[in-house]
C-alpha atoms as a PDB file:
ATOM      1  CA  UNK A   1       0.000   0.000   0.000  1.00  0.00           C
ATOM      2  CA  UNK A   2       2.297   2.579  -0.826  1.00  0.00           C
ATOM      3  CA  UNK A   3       0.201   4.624  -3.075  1.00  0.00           C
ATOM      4  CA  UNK A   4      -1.575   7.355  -1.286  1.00  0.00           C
ATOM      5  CA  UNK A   5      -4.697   6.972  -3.065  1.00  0.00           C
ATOM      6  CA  UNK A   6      -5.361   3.615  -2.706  1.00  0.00           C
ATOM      7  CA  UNK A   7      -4.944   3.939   1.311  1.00  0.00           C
ATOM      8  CA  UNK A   8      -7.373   7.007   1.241  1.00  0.00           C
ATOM      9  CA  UNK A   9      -9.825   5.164  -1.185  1.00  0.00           C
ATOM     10  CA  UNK A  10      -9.392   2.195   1.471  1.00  0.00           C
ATOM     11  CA  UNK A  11      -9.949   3.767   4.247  1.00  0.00           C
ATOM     12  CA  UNK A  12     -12.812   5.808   2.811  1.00  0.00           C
ATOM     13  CA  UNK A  13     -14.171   1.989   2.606  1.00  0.00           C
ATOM     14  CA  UNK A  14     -13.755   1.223   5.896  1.00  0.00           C
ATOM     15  CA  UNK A  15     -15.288   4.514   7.296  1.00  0.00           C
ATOM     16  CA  UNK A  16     -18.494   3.867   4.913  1.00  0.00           C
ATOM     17  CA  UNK A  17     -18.128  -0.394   5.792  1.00  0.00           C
ATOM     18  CA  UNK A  18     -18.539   0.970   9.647  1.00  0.00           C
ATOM     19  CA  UNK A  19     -21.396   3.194   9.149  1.00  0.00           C
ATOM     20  CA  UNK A  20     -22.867   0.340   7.198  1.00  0.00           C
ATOM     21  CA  UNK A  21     -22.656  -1.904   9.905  1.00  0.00           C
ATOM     22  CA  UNK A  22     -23.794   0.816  12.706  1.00  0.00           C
ATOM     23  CA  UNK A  23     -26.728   1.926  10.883  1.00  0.00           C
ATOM     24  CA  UNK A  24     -28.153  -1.678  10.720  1.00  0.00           C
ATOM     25  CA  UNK A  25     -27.431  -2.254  14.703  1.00  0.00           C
ATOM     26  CA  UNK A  26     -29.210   1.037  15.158  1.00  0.00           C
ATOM     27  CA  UNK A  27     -32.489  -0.227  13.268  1.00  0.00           C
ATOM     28  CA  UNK A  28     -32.648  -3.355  14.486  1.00  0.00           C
ATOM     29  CA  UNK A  29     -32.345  -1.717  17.837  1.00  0.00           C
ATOM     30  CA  UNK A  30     -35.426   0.765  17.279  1.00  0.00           C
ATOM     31  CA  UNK A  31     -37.476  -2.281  15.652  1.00  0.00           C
ATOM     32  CA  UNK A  32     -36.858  -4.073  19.045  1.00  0.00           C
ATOM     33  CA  UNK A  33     -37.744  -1.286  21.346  1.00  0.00           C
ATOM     34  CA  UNK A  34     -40.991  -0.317  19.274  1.00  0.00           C
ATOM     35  CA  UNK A  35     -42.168  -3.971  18.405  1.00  0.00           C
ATOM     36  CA  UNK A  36     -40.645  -6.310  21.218  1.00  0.00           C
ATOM     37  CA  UNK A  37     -40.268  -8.645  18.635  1.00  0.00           C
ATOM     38  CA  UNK A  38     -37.962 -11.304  17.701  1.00  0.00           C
ATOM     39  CA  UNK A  39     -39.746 -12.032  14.612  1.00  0.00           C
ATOM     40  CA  UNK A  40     -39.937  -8.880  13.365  1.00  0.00           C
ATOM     41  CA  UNK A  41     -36.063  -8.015  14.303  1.00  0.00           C
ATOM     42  CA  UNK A  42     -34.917 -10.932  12.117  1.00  0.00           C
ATOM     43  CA  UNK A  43     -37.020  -9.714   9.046  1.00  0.00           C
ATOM     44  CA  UNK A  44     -34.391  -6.211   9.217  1.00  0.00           C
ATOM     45  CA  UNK A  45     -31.687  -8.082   7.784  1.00  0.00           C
ATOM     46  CA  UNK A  46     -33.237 -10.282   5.410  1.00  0.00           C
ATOM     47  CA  UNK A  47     -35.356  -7.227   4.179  1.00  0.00           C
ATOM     48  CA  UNK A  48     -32.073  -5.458   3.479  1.00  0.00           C
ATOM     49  CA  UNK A  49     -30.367  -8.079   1.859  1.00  0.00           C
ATOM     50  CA  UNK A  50     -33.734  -8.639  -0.446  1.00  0.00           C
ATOM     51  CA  UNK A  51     -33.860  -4.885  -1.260  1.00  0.00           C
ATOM     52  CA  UNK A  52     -30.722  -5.225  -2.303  1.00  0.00           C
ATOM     53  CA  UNK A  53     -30.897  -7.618  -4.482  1.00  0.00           C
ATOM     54  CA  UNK A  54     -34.059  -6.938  -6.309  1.00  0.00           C
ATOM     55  CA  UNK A  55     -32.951  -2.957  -6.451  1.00  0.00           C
ATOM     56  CA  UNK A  56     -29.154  -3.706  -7.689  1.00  0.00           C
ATOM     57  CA  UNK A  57     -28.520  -2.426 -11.317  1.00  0.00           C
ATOM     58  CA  UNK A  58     -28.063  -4.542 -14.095  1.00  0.00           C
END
């Protein structure tokens, strides 16, 4: 890694990889408080990954 944009791009990844990750905890989080739910709280995740895949571009 000696080329300085490839350790800001990477670290720009990481920074936006950890927000990623935080945002999710934080919903799953509210959907727990609001719903007291376990069943709910394990849709957040699949519902992400599904969005995700129908939305992606082709």
């Amino acid at each position: 890694m000696t080329h300085h944009s490839f350790r800001c791009l990477m670290f720009g990844q990481c920074l936006a990889n950890a927000g990623d990750v935080f945002y999710i905890v934080a919903l799953i989080s509210l959907v727990y408080t609001i719903t007291a739910s376990t069943f709910f709280v394990s849709l957040v995740p699949f519902t992400i990954t599904l969005s995700a895949v129908l939305l992606r571009p082709f």
